[in-house]
C-alpha atoms as a PDB file:
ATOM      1  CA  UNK A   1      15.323   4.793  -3.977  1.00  0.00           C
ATOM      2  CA  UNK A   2      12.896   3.036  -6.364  1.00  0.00           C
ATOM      3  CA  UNK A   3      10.277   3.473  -8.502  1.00  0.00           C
ATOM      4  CA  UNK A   4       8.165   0.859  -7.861  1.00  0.00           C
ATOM      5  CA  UNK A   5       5.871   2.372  -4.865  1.00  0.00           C
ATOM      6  CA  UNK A   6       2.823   0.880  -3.951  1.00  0.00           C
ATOM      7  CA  UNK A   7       0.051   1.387  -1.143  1.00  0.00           C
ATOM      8  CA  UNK A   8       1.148   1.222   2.138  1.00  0.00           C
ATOM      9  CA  UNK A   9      -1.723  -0.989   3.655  1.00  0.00           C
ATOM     10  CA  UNK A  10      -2.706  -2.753   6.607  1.00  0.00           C
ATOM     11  CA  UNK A  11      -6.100  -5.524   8.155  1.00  0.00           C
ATOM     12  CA  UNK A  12      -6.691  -5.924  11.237  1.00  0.00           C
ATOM     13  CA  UNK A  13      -8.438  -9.543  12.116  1.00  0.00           C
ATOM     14  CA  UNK A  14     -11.353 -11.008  14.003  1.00  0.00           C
ATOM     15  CA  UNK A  15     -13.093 -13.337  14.332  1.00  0.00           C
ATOM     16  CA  UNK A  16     -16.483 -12.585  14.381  1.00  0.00           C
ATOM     17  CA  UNK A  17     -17.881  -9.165  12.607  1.00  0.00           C
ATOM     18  CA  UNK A  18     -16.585  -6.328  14.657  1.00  0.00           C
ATOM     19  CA  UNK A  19     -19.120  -3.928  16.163  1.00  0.00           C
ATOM     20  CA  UNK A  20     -18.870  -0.384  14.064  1.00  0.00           C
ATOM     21  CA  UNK A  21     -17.385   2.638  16.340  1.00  0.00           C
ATOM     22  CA  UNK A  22     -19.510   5.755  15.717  1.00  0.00           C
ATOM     23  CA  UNK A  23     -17.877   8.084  13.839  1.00  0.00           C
ATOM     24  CA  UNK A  24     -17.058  10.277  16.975  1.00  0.00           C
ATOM     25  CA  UNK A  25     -15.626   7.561  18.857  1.00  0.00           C
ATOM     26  CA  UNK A  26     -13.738   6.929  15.466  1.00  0.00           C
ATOM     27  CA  UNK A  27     -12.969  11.146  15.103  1.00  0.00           C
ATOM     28  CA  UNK A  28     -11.659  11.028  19.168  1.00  0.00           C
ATOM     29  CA  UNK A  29      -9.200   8.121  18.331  1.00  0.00           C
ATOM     30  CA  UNK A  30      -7.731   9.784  15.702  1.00  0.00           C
ATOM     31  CA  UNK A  31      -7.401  13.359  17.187  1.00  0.00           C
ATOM     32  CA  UNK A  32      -5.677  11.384  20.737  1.00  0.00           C
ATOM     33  CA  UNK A  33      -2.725  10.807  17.780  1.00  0.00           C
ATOM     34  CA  UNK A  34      -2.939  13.783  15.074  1.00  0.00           C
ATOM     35  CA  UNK A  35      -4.593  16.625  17.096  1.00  0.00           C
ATOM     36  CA  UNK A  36      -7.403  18.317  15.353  1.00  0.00           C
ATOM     37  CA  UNK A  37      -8.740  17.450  12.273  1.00  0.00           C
ATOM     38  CA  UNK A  38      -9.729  20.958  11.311  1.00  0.00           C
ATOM     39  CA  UNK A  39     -12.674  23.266  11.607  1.00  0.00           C
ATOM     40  CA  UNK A  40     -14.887  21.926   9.368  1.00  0.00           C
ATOM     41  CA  UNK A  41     -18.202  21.828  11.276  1.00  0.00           C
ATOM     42  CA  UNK A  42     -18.579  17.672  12.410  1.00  0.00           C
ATOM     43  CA  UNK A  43     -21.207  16.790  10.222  1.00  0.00           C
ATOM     44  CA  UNK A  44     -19.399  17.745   7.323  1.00  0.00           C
ATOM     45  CA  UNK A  45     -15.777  16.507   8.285  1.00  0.00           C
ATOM     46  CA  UNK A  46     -17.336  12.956   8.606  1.00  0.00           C
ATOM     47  CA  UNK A  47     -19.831  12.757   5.600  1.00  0.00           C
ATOM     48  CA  UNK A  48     -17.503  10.449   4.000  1.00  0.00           C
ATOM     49  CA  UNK A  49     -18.126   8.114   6.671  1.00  0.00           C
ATOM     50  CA  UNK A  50     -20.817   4.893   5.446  1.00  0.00           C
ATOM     51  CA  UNK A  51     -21.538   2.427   7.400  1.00  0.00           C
ATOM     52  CA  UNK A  52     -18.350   0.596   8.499  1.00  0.00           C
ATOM     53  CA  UNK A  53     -15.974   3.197   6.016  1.00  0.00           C
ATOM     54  CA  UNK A  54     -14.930   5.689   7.489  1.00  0.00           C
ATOM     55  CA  UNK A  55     -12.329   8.892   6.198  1.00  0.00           C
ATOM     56  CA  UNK A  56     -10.799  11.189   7.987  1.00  0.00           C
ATOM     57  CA  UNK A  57      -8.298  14.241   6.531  1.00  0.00           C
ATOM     58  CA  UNK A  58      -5.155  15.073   8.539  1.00  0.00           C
ATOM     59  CA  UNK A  59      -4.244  18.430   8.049  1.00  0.00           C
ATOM     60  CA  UNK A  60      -0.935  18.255   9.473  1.00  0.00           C
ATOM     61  CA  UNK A  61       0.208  15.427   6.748  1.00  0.00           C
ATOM     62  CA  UNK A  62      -0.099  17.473   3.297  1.00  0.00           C
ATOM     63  CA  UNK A  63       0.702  16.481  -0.174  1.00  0.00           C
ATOM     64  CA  UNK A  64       1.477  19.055  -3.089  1.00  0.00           C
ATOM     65  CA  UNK A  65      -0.705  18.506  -5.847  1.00  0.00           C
ATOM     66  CA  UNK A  66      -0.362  20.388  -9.616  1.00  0.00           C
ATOM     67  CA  UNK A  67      -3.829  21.635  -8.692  1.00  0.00           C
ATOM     68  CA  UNK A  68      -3.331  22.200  -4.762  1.00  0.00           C
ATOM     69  CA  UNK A  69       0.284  23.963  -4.324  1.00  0.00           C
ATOM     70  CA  UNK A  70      -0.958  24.604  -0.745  1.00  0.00           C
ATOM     71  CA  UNK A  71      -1.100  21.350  -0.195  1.00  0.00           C
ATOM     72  CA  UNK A  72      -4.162  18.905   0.350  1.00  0.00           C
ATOM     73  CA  UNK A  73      -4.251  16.647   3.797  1.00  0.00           C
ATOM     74  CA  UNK A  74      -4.072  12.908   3.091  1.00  0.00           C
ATOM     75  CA  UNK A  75      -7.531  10.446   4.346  1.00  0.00           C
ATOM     76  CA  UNK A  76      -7.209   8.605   6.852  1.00  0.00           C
ATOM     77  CA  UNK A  77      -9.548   5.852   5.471  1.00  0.00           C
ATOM     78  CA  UNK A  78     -10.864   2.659   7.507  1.00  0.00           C
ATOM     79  CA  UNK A  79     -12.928  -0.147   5.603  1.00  0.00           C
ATOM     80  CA  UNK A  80     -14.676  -2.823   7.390  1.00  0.00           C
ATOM     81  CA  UNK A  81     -15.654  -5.939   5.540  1.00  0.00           C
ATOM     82  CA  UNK A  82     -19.400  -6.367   5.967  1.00  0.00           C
ATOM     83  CA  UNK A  83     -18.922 -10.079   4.801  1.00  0.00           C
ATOM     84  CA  UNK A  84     -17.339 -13.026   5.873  1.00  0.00           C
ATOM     85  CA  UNK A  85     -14.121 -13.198   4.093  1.00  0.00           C
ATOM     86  CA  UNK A  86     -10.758 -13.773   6.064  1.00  0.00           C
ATOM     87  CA  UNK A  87      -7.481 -13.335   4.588  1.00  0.00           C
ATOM     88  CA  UNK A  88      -6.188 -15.900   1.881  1.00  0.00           C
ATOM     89  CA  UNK A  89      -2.791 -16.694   1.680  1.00  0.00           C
ATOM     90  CA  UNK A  90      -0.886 -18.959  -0.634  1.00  0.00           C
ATOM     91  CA  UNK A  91       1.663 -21.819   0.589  1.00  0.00           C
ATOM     92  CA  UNK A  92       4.368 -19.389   0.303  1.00  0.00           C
ATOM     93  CA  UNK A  93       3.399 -16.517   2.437  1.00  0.00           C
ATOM     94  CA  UNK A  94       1.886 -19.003   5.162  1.00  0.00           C
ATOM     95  CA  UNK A  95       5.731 -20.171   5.305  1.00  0.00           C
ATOM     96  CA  UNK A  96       6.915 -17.257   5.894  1.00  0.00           C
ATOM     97  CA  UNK A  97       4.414 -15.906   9.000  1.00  0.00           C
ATOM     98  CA  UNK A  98       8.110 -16.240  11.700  1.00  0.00           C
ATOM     99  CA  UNK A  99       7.052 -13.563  13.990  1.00  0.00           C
ATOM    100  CA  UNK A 100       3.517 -15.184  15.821  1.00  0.00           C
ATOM    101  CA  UNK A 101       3.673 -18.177  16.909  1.00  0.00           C
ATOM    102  CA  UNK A 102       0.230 -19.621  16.557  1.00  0.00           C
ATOM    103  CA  UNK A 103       0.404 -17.796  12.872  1.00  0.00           C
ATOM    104  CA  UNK A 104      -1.738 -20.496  11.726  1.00  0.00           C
ATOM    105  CA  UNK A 105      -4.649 -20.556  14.080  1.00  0.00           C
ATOM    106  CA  UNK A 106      -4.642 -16.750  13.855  1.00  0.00           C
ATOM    107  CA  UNK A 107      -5.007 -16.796   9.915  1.00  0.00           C
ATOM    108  CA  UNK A 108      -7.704 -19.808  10.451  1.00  0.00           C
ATOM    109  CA  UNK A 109      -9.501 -18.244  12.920  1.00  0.00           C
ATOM    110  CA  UNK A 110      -9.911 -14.911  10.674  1.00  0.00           C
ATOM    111  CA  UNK A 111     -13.221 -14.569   9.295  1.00  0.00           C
ATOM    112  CA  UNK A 112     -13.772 -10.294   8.669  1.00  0.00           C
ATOM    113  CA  UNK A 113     -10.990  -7.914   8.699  1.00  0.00           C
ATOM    114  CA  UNK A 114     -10.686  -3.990   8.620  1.00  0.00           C
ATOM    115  CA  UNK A 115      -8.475  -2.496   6.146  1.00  0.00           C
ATOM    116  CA  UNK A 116      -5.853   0.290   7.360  1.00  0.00           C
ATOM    117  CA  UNK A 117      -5.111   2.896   4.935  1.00  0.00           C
ATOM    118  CA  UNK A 118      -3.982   6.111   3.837  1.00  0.00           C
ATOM    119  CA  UNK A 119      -5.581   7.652   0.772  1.00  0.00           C
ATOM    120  CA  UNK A 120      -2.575  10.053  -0.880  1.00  0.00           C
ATOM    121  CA  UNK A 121      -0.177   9.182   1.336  1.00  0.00           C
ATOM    122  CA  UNK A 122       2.366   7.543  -0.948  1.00  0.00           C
ATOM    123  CA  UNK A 123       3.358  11.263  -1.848  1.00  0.00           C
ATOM    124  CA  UNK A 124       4.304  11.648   1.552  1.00  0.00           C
ATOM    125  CA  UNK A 125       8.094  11.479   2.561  1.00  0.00           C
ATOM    126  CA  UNK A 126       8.635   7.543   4.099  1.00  0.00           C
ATOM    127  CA  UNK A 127       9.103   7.841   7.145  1.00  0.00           C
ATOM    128  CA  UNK A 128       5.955  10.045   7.080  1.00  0.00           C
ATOM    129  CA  UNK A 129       4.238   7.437   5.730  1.00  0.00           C
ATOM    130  CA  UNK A 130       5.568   5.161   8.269  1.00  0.00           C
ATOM    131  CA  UNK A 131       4.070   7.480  11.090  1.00  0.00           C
ATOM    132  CA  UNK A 132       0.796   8.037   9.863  1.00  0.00           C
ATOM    133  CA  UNK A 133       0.147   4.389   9.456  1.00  0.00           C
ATOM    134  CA  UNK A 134       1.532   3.292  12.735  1.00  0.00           C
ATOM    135  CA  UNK A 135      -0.633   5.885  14.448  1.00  0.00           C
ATOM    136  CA  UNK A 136      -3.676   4.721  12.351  1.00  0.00           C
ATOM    137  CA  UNK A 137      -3.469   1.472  13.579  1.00  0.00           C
ATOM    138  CA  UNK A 138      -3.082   2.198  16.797  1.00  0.00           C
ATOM    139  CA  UNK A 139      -6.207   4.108  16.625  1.00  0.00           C
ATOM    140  CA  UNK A 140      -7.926   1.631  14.620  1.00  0.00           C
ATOM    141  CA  UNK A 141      -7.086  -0.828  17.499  1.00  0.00           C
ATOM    142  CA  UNK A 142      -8.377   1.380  20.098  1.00  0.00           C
ATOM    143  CA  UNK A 143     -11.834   1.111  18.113  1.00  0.00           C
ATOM    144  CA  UNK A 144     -11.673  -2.285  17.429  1.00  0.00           C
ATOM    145  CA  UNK A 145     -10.474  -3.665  20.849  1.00  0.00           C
ATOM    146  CA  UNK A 146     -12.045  -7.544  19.414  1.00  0.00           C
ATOM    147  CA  UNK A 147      -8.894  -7.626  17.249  1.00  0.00           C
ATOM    148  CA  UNK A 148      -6.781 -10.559  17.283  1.00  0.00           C
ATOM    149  CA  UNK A 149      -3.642 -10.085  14.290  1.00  0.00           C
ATOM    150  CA  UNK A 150      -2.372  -7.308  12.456  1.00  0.00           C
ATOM    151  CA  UNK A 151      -1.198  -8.356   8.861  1.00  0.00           C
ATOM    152  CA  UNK A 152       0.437  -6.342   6.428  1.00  0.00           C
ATOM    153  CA  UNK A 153      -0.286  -7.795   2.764  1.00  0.00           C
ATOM    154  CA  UNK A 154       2.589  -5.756   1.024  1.00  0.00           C
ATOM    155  CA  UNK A 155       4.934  -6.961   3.160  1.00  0.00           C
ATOM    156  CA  UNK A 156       3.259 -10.342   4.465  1.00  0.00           C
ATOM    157  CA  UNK A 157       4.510  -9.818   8.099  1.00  0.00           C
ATOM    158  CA  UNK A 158       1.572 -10.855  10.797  1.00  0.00           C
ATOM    159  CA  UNK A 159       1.585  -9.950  14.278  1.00  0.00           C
ATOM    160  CA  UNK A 160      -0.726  -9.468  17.569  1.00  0.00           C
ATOM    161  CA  UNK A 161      -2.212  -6.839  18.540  1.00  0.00           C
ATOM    162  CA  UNK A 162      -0.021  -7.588  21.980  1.00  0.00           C
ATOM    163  CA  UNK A 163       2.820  -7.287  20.090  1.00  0.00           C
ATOM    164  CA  UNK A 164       1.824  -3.510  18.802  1.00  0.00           C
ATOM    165  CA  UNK A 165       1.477  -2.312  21.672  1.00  0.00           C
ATOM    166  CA  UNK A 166       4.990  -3.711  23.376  1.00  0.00           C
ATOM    167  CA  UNK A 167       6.786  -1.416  20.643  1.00  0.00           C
ATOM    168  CA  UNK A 168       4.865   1.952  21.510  1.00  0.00           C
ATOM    169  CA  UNK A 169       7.892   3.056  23.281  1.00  0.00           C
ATOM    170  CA  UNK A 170      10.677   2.530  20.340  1.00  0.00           C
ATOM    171  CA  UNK A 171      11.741   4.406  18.130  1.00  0.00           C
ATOM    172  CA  UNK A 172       9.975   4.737  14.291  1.00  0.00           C
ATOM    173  CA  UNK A 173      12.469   2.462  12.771  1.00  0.00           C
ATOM    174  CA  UNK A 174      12.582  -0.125  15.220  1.00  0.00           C
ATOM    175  CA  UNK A 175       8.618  -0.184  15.025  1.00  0.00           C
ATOM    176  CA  UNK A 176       8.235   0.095  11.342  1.00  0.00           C
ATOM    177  CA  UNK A 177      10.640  -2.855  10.970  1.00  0.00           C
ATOM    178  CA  UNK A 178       9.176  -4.730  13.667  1.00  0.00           C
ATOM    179  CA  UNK A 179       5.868  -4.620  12.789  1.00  0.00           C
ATOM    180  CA  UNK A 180       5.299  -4.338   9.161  1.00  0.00           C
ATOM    181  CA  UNK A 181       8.720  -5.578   7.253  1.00  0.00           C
ATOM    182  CA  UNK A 182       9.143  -9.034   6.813  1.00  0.00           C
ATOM    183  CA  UNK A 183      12.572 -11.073   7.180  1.00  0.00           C
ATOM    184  CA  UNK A 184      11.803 -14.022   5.076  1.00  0.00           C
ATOM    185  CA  UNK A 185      14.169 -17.244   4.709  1.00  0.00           C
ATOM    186  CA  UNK A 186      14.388 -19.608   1.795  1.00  0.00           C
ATOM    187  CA  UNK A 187      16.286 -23.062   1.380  1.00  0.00           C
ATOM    188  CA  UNK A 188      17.378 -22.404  -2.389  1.00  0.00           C
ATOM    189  CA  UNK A 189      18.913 -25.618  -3.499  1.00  0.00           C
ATOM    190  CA  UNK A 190      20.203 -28.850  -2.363  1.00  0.00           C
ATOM    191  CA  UNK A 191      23.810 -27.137  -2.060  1.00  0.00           C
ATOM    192  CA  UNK A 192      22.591 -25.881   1.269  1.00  0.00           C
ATOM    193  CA  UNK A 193      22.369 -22.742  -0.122  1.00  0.00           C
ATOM    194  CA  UNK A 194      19.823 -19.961   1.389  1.00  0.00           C
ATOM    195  CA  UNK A 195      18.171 -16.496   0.794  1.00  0.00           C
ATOM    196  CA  UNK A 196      17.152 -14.364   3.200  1.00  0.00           C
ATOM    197  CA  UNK A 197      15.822 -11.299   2.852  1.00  0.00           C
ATOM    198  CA  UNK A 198      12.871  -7.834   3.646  1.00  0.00           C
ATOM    199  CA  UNK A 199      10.007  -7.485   2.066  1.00  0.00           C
ATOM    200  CA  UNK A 200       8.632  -4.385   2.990  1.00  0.00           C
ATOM    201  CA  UNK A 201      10.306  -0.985   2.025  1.00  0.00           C
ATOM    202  CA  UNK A 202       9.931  -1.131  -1.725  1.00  0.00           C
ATOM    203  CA  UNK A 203       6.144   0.039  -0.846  1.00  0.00           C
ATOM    204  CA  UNK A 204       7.431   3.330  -0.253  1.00  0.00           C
ATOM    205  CA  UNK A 205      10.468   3.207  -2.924  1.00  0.00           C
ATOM    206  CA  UNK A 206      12.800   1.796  -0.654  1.00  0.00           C
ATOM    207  CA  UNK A 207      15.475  -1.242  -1.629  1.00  0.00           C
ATOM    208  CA  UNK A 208      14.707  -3.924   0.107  1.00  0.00           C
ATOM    209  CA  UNK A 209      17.851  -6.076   1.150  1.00  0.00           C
ATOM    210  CA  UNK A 210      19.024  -9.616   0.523  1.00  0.00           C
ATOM    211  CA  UNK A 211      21.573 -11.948   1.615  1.00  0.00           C
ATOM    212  CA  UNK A 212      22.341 -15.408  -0.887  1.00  0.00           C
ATOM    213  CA  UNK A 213      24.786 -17.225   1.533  1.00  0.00           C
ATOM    214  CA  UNK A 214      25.956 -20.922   3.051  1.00  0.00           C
ATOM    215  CA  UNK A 215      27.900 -21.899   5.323  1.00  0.00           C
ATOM    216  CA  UNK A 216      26.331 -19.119   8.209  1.00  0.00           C
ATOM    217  CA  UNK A 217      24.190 -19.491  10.850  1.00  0.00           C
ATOM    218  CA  UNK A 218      20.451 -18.160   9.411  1.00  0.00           C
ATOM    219  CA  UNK A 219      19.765 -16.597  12.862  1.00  0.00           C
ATOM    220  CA  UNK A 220      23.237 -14.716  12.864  1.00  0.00           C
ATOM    221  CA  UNK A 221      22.234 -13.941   9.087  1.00  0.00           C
ATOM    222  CA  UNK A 222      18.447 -12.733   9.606  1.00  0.00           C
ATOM    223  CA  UNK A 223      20.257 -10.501  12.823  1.00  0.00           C
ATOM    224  CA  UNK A 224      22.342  -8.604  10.267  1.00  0.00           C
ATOM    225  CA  UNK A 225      19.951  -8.010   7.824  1.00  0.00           C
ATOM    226  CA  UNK A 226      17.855  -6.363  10.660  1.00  0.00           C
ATOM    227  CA  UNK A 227      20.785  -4.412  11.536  1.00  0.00           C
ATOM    228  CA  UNK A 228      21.580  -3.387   7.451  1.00  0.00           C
ATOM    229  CA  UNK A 229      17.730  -2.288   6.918  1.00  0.00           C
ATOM    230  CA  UNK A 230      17.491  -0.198  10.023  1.00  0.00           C
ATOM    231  CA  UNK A 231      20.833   1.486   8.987  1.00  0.00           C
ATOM    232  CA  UNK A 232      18.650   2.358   5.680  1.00  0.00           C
ATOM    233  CA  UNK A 233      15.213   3.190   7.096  1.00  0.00           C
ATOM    234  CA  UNK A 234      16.882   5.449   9.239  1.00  0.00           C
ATOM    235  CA  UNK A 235      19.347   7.296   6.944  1.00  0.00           C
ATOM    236  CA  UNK A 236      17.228   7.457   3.953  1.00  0.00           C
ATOM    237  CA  UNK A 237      19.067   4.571   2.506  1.00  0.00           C
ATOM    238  CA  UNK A 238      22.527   6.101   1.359  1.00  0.00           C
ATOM    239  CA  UNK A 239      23.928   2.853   0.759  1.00  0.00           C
ATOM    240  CA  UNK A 240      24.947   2.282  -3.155  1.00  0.00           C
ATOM    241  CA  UNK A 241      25.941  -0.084  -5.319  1.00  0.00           C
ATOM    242  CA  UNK A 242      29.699  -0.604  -5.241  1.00  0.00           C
ATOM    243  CA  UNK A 243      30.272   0.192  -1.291  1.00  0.00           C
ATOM    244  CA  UNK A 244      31.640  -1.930   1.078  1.00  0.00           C
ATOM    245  CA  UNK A 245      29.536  -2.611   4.183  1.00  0.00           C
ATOM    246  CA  UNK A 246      30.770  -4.197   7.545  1.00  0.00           C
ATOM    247  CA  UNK A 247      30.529  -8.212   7.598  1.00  0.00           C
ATOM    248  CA  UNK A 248      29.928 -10.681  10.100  1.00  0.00           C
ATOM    249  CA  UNK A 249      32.084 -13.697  11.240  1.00  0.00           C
ATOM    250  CA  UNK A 250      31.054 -17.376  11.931  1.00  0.00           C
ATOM    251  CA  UNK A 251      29.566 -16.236  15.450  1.00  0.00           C
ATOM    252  CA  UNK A 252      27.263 -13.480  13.920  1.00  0.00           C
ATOM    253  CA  UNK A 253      29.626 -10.816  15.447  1.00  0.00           C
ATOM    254  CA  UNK A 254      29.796  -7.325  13.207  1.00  0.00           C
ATOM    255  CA  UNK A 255      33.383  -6.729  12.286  1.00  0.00           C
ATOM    256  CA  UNK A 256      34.884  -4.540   9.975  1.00  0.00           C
ATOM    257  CA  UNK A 257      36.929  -6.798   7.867  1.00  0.00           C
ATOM    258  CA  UNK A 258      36.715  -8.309   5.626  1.00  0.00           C
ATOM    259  CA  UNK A 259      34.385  -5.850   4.163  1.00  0.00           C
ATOM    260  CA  UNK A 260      31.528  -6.906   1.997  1.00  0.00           C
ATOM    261  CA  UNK A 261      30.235  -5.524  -1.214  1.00  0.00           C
ATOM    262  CA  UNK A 262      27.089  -4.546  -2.480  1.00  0.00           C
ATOM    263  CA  UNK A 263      24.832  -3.704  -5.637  1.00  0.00           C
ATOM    264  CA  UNK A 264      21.184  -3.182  -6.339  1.00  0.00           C
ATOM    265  CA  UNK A 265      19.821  -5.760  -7.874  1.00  0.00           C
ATOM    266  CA  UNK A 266      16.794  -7.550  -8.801  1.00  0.00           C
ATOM    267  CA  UNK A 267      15.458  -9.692  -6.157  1.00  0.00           C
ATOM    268  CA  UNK A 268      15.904 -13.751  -6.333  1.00  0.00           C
ATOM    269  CA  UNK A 269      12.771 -13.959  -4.647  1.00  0.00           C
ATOM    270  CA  UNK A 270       9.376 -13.113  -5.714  1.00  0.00           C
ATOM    271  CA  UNK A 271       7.435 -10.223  -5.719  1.00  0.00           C
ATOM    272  CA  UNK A 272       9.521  -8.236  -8.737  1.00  0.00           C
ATOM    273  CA  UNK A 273      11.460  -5.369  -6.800  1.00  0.00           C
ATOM    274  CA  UNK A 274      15.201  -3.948  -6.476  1.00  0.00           C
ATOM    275  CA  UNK A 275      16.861  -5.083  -3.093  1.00  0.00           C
ATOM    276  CA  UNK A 276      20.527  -4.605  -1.765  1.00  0.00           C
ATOM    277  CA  UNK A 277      22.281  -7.395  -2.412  1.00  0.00           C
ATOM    278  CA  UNK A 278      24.817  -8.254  -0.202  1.00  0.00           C
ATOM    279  CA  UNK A 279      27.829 -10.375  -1.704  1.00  0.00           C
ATOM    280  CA  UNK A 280      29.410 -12.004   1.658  1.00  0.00           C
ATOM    281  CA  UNK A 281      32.546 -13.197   0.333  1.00  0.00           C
ATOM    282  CA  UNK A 282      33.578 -16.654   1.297  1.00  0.00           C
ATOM    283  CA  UNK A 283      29.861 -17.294   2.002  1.00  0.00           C
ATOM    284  CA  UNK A 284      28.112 -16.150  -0.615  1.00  0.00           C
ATOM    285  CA  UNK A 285      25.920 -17.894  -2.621  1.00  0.00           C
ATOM    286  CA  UNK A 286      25.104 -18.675  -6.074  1.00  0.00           C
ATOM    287  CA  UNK A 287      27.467 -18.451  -9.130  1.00  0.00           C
ATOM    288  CA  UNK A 288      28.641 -15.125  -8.591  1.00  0.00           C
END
């Protein structure tokens, strides 16, 4: 795992300014996905609530503080723009938007957004994290039913709100990944050479992985990688540098030899983080 954790975050999109839930409405949502918020009389559990901000504690998702050994529930926290605004993205994330196909006219079309958040809950255990925000949205999305993309700015990954709601039924890793990792794919030089890897897990202190190969099929390539960071999400990421991981041949077929090795390194690609790099033999890229 790494030390470079950052806030797990997610907008929702629309087009025109949303119309505010009440607070109850808001309170209901939640409780459909994390039971009851606690005793405090209503009033007070939802002071923190102003205008289109609201924050919500979960008392079932604790972190241990130095000052709170008992533990203090992480905020659920929603922030509406009140402004016109949309989301800005540079030439390289817009290249990198696989997943929707009308990416553009989604990102175009964005004028407010609703930030998805959860205050403290980088202490949390990952796949913790990766609950809590999943069920946030969802309830987010059940309050603001005018939504028309989900994007995740850590990770750059946009998708619909159609698309959410088609992976209800899978399990956590499959919908983490799904949803808010990104498999990006870069042409890296004129030797036909090409990177693909996540961005996503280093968020939570997770490796993201890599692959610098030619001579593969990307598809096949961008298949395994799925495959390699669902392996990791799900088993707390006991791959280390030195093993030997299973390989693909020329068909994108898993096979067990040859075997291909691996190290944590840091990434070739923008932003700064540690990934799994995967050296595939014959294929691999770069001067290695």
């Amino acid at each position: 795992m790494d030390n470079n954790i950052g806030i797990m975050m997610i907008q929702l999109m629309f087009k025109n300014k949303p119309q505010s839930p009440t607070t109850e409405q808001f309170r209901n949502a939640l409780e459909k996905r994390f039971g009851n918020l606690g005793d405090l009389p209503f009033a007070e559990t939802a002071k923190e609530s102003k205008g289109d901000m609201f924050m919500f504690p979960l008392p079932e998702h604790k972190v241990v503080l130095q000052d709170h050994p008992d533990g203090v529930p992480v905020m659920a926290a929603f922030l509406a723009s009140d402004s016109g605004s949309g989301i800005d993205l540079d030439e390289m994330k817009l290249s990198q938007l696989w997943d929707v196909q009308d990416a553009d006219k989604i990102i175009n079309e964005c004028k407010y957004t609703v930030l998805v958040n959860t205050m403290l809950g980088a202490a949390l255990p990952y796949k913790e994290q990766a609950e809590v925000i999943l069920s946030q949205v969802e309830a987010a999305l059940e309050c603001y039913p005018e939504c028309i993309g989900i994007y995740s700015p850590k990770s750059g990954k946009l998708i619909t709100p159609e698309m959410f709601e088609e992976q209800k039924n899978y399990s956590l890793t499959e919908r983490f990944i799904q949803l808010f990792v990104n498999v990006r794919f870069f042409n890296v030089s004129e030797a036909n050479e090409m990177v693909i890897d996540t961005l996503g897990f280093f968020v939570f202190g997770g490796a993201d992985v890599q692959v610098h190969f030619k001579g593969l099929n990307p598809n096949h390539v961008v298949n395994y990688v799925y495959n390699i960071a669902s392996y990791q999400f799900e088993n707390d990421f006991p791959i280390k540098s030195g093993d030997t991981i299973d390989s693909i041949d020329e068909n994108g077929k898993m096979q067990i030899t040859p075997q291909w090795n691996v190290q944590y390194e840091n990434a070739l690609i923008d932003p700064e983080r540690s990934v799994l790099d995967i050296n595939c033999g014959k294929y691999a890229g770069g001067g290695r």
